[in-house]
N, C-alpha and C. Protein backbone atom coordinates (compact mmCIF):
# COMPACT_ATOMS: atom_id res chain seq x y z
N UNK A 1 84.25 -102.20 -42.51
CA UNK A 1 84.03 -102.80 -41.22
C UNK A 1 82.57 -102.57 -40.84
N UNK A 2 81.81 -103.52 -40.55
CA UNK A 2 80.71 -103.39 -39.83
C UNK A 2 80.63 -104.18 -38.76
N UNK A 3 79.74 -103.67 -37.95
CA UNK A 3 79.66 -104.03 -36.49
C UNK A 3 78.19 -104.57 -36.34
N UNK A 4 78.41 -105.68 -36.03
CA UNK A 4 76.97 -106.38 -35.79
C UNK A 4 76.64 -107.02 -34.32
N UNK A 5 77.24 -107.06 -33.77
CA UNK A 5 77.48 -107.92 -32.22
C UNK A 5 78.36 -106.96 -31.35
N UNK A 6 77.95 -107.12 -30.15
CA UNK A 6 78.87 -106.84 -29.16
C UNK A 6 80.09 -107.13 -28.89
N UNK A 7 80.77 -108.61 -29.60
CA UNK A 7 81.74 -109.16 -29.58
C UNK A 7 82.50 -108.12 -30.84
N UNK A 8 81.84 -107.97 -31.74
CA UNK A 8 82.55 -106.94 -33.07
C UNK A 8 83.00 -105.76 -32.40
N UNK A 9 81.96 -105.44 -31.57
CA UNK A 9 82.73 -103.61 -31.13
C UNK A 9 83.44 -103.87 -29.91
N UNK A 10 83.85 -104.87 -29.23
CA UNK A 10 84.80 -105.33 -28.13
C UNK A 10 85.83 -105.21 -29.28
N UNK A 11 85.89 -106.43 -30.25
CA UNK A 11 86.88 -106.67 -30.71
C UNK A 11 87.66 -104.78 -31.67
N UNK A 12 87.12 -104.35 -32.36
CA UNK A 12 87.53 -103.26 -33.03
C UNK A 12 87.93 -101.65 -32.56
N UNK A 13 86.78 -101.77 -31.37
CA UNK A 13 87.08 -100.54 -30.45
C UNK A 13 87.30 -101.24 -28.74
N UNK A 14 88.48 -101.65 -28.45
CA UNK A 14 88.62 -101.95 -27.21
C UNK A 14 88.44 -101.16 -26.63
N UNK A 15 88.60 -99.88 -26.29
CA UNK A 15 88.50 -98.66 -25.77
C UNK A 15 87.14 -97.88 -24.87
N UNK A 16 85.89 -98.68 -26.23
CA UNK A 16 85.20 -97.73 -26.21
C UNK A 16 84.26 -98.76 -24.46
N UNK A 17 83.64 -98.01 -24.18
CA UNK A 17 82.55 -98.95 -22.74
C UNK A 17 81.72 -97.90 -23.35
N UNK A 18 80.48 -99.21 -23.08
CA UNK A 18 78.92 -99.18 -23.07
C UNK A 18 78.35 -99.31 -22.47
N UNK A 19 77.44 -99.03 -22.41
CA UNK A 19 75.69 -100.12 -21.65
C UNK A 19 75.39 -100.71 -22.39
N UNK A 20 74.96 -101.88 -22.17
CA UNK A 20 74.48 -103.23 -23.02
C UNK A 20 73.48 -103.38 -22.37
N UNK A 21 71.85 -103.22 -23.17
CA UNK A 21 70.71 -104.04 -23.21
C UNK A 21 70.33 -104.61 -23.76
N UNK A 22 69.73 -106.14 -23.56
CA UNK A 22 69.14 -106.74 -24.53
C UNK A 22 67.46 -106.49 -24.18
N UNK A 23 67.32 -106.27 -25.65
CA UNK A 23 65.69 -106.02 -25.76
C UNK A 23 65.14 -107.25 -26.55
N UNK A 24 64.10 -107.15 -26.04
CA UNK A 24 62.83 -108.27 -26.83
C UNK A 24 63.39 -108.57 -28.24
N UNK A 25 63.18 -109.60 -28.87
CA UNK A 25 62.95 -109.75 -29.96
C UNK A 25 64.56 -109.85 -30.24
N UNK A 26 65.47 -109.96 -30.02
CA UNK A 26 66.78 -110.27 -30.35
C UNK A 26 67.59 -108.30 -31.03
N UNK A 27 66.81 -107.26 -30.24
CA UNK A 27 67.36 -106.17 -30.26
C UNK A 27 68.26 -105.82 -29.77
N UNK A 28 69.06 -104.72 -29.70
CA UNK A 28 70.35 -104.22 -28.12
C UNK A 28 69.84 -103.31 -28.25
N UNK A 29 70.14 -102.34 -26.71
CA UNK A 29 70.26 -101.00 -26.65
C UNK A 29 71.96 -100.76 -26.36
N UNK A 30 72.76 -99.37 -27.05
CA UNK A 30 74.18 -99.64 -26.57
C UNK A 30 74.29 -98.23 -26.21
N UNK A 31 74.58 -97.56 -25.34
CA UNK A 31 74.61 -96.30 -24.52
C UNK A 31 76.02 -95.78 -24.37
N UNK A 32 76.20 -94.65 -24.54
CA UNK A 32 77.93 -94.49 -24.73
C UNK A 32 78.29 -93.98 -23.21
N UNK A 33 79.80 -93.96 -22.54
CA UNK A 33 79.76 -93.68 -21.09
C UNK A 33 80.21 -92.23 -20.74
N UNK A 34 81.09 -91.80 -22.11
CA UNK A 34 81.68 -90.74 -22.13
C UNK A 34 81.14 -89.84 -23.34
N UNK A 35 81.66 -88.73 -23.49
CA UNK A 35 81.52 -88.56 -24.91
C UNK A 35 82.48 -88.67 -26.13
N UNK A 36 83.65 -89.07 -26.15
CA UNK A 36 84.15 -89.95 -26.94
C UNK A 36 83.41 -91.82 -27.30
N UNK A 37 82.99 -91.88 -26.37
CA UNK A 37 82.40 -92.74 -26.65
C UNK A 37 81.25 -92.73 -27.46
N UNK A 38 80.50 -91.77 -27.05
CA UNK A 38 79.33 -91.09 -27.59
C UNK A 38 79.62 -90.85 -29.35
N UNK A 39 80.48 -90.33 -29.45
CA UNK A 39 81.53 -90.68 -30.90
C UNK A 39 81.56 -91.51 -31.70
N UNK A 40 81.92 -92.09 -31.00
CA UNK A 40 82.31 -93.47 -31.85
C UNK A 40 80.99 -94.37 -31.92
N UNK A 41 80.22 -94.44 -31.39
CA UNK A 41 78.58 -95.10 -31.43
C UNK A 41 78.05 -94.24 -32.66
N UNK A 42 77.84 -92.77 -32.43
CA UNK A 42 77.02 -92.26 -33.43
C UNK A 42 78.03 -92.55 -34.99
N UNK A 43 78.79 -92.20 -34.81
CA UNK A 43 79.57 -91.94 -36.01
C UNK A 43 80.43 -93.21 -36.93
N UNK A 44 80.87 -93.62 -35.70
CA UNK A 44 81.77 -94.85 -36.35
C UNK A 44 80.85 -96.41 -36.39
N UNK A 45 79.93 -96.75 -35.43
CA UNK A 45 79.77 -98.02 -35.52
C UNK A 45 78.21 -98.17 -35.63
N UNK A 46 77.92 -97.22 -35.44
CA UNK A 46 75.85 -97.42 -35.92
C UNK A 46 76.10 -97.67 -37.40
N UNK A 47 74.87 -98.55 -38.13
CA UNK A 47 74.92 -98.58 -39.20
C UNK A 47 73.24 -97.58 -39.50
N UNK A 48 73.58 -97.59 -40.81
CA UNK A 48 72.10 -96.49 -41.13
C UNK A 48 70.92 -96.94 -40.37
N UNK A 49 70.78 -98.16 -40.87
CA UNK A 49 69.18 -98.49 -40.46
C UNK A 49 69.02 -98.77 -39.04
N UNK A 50 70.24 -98.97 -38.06
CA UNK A 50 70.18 -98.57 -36.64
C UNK A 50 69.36 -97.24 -36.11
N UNK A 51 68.58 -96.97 -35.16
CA UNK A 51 68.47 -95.69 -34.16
C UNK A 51 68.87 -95.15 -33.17
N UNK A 52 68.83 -94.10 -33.35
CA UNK A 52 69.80 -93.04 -32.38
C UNK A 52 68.84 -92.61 -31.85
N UNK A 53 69.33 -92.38 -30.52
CA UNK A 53 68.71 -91.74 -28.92
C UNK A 53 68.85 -90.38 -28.61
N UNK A 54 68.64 -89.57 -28.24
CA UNK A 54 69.27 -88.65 -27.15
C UNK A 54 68.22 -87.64 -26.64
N UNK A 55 68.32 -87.36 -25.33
CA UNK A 55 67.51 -86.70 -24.49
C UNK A 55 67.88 -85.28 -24.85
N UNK A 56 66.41 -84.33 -24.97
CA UNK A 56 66.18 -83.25 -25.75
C UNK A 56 67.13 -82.29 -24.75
N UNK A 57 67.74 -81.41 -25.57
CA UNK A 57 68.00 -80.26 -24.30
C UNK A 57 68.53 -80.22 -22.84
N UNK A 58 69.33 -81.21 -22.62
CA UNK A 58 70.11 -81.68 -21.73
C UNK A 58 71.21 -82.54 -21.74
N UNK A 59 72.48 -82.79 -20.98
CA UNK A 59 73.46 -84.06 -21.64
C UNK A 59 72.91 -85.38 -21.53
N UNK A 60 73.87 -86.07 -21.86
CA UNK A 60 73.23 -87.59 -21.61
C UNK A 60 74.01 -88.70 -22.98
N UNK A 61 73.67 -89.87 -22.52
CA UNK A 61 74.57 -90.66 -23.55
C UNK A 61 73.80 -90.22 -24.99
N UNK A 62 74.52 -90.68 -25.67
CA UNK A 62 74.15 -91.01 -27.18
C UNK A 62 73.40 -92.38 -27.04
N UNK A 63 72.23 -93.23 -27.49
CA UNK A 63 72.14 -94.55 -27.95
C UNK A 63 71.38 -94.98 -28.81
N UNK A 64 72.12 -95.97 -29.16
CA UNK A 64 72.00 -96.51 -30.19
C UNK A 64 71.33 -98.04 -30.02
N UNK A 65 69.93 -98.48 -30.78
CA UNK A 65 69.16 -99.28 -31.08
C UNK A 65 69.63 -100.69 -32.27
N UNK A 66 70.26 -101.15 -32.25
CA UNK A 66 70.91 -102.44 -32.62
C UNK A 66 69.74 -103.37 -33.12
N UNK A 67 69.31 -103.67 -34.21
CA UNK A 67 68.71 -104.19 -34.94
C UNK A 67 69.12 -105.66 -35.46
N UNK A 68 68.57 -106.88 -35.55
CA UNK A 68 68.66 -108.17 -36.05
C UNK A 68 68.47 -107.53 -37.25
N UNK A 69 69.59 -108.28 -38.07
CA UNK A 69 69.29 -108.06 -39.64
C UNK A 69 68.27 -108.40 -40.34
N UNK A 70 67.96 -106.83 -40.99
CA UNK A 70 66.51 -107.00 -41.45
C UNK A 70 65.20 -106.94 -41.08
N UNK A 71 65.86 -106.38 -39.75
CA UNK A 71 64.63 -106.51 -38.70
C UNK A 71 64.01 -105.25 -38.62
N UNK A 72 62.68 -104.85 -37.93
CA UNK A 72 62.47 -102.97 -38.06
C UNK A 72 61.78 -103.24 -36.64
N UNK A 73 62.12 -101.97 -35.64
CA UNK A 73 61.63 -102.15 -34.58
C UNK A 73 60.07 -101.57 -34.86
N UNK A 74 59.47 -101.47 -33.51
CA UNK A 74 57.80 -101.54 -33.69
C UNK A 74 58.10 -100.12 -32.75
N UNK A 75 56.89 -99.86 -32.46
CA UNK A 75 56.61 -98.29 -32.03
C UNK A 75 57.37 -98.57 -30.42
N UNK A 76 56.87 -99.97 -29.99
CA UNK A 76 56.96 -100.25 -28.42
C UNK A 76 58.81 -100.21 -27.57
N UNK A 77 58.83 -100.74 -28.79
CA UNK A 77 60.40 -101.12 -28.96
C UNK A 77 61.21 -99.62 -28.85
N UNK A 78 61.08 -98.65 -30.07
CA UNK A 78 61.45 -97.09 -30.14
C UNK A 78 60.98 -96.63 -28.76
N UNK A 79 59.97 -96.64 -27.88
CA UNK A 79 59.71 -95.97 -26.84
C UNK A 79 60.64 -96.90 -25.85
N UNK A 80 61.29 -97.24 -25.61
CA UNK A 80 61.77 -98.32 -24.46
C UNK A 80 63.20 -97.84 -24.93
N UNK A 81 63.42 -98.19 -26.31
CA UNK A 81 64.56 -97.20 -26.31
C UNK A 81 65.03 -96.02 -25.77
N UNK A 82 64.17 -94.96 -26.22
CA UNK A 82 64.00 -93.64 -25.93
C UNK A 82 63.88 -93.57 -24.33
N UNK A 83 63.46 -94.59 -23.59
CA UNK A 83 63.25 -94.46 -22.27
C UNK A 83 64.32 -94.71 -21.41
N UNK A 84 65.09 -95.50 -22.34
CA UNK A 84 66.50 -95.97 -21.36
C UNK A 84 67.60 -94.62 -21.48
N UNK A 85 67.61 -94.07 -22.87
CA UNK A 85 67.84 -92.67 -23.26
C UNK A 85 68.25 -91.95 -22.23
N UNK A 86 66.83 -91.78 -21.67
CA UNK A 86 66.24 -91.04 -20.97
C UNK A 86 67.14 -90.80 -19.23
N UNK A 87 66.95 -92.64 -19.09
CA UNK A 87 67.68 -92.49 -18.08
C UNK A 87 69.20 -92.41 -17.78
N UNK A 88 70.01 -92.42 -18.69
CA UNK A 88 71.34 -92.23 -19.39
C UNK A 88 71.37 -90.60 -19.44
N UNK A 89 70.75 -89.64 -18.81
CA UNK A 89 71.12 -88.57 -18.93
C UNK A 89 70.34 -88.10 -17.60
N UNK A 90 70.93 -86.41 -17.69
CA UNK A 90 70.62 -85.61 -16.63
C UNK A 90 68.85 -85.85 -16.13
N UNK A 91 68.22 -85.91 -16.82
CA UNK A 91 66.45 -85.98 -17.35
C UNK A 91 66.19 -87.12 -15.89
N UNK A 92 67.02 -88.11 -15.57
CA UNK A 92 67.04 -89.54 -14.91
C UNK A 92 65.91 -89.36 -14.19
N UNK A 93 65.79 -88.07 -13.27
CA UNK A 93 65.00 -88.09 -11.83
C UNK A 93 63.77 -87.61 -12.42
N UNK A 94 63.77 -87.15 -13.87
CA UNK A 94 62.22 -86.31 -13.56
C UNK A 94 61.14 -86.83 -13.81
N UNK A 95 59.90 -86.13 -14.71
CA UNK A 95 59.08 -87.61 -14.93
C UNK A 95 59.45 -87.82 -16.13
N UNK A 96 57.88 -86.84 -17.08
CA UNK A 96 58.31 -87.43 -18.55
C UNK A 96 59.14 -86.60 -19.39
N UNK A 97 60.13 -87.18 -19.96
CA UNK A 97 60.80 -86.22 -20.55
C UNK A 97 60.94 -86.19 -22.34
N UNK A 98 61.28 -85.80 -23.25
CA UNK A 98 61.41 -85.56 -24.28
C UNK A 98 62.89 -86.12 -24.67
N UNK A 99 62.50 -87.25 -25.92
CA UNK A 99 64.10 -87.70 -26.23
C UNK A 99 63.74 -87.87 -27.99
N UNK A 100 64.44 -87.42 -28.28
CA UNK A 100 65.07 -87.31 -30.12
C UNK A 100 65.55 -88.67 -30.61
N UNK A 101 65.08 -89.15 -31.35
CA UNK A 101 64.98 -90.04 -32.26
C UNK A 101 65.43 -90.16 -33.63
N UNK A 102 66.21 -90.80 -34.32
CA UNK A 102 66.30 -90.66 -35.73
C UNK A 102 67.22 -92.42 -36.09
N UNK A 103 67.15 -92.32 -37.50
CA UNK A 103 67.80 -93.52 -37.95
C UNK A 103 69.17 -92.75 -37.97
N UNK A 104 70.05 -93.66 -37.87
CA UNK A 104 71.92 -93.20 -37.43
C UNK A 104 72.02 -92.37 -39.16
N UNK A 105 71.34 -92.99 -40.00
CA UNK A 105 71.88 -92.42 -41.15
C UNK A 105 71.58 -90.45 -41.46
N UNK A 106 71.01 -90.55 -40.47
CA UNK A 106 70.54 -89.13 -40.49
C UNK A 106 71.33 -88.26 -39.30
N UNK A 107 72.52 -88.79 -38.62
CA UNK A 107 73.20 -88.03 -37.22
C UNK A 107 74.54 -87.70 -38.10
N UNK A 108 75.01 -86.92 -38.09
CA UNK A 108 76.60 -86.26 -38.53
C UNK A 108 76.83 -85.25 -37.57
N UNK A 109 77.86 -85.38 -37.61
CA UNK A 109 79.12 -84.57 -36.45
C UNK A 109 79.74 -83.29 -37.67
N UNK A 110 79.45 -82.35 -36.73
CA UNK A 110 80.06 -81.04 -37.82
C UNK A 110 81.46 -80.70 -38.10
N UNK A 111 82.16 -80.27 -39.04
CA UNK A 111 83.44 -80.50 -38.86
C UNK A 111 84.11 -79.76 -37.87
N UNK A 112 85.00 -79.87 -36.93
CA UNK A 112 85.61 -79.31 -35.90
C UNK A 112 84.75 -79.38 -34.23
N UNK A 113 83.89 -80.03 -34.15
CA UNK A 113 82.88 -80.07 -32.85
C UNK A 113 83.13 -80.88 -32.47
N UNK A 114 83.24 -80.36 -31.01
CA UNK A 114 84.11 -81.14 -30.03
C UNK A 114 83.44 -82.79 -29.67
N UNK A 115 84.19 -83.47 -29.03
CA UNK A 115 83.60 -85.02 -28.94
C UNK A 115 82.28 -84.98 -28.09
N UNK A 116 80.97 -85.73 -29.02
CA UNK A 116 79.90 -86.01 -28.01
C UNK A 116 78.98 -84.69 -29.18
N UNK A 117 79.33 -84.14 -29.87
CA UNK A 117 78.19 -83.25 -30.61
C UNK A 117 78.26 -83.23 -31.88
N UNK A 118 76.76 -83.93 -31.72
CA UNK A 118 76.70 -84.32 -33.73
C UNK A 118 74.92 -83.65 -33.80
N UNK A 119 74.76 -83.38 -35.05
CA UNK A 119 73.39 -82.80 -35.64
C UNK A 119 72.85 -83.80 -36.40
N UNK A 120 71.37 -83.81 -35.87
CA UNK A 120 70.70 -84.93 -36.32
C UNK A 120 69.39 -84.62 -37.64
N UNK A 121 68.73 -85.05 -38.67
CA UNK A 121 67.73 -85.08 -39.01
C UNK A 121 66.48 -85.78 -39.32
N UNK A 122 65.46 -85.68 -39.45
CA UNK A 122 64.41 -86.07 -39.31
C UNK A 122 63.93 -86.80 -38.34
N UNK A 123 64.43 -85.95 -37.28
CA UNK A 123 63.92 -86.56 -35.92
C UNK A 123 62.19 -86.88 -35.47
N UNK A 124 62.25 -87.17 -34.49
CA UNK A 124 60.98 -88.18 -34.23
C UNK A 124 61.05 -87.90 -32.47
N UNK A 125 60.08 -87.15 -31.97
CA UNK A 125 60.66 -87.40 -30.53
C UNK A 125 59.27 -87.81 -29.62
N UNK A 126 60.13 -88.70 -28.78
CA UNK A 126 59.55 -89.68 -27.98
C UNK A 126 58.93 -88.84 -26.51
N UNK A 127 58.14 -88.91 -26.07
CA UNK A 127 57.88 -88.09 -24.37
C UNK A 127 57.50 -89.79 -24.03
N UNK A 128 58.66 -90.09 -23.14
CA UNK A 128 58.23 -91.41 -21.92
C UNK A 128 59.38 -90.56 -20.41
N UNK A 129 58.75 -92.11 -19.69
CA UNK A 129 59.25 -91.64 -18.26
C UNK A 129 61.14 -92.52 -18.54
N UNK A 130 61.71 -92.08 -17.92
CA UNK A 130 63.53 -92.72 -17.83
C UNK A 130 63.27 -94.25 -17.34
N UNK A 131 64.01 -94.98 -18.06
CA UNK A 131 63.67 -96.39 -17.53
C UNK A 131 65.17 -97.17 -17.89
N UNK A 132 65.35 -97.98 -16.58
CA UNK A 132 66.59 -98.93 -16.35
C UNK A 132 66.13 -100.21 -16.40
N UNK A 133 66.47 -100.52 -17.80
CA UNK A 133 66.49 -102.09 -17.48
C UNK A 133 67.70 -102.75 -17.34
N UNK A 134 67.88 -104.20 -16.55
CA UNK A 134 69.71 -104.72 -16.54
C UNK A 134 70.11 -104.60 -17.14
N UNK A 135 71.24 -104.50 -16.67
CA UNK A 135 72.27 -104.19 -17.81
C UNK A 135 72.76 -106.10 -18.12
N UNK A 136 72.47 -106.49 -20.07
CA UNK A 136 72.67 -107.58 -20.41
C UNK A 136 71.58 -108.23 -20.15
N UNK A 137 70.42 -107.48 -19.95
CA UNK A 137 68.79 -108.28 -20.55
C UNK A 137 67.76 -107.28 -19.48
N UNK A 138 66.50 -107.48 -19.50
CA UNK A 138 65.53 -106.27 -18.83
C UNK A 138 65.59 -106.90 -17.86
């Protein structure tokens, strides 16, 4: 099963609710609401070459960067990510904050850890300010 559209993870995980952004260039941002949700984004429906979000040292959604096939985001793109991140967690009010970065193929969940906590590698971390764009386009 792979998940390429919003309509794919409606259809396969009814369950799960997101945040839906559309970014430039025919990208998504998809933000988990819970941490089961948070779950199932990192683990079950990111594909490798997707990116993963999460604000350093505080809670906050998991998200995940949704890629046109074949596509590679640009530096501008990863920071806007990282910024919506940003505001998807406790971090919301402050200024700039620190958010962790990696391709999904590098996030695993340890065995027995509870829903919402997975270990990431070769992270990359972003310092921008929290940013809301609509939800279903900026």
């Amino acid at each position: 099963m792979q998940i390429t559209s919003y309509e794919d993870l409606a259809h396969f995980f009814p369950r799960l609710k997101v945040h839906r952004y559309r970014l430039p260039n025919g990208f998504e941002a998809w933000a988990g609401r819970t941490d089961q949700d948070n779950d199932l984004l990192s683990i079950k429906v990111a594909r490798p070459d997707d990116w993963w979000f999460h604000v350093r040292g505080m809670p906050g959604s998991h998200l995940i960067l949704k890629a046109p096939q074949g596509e590679t985001p640009g530096r501008d793109l990863l920071k806007l990510a990282a910024a919506i991140a940003a505001w998807h967690s406790k971090a919301r009010g402050g200024g700039t904050v620190a958010v962790a970065g990696t391709q999904a193929r590098y996030v695993t969940k340890p065995r027995g850890a509870k829903a919402g906590t997975v270990q990431i590698r070769k992270e990359r971390i972003f310092k921008v300010r929290p940013k809301q764009p609509d939800e279903d386009g900026l």
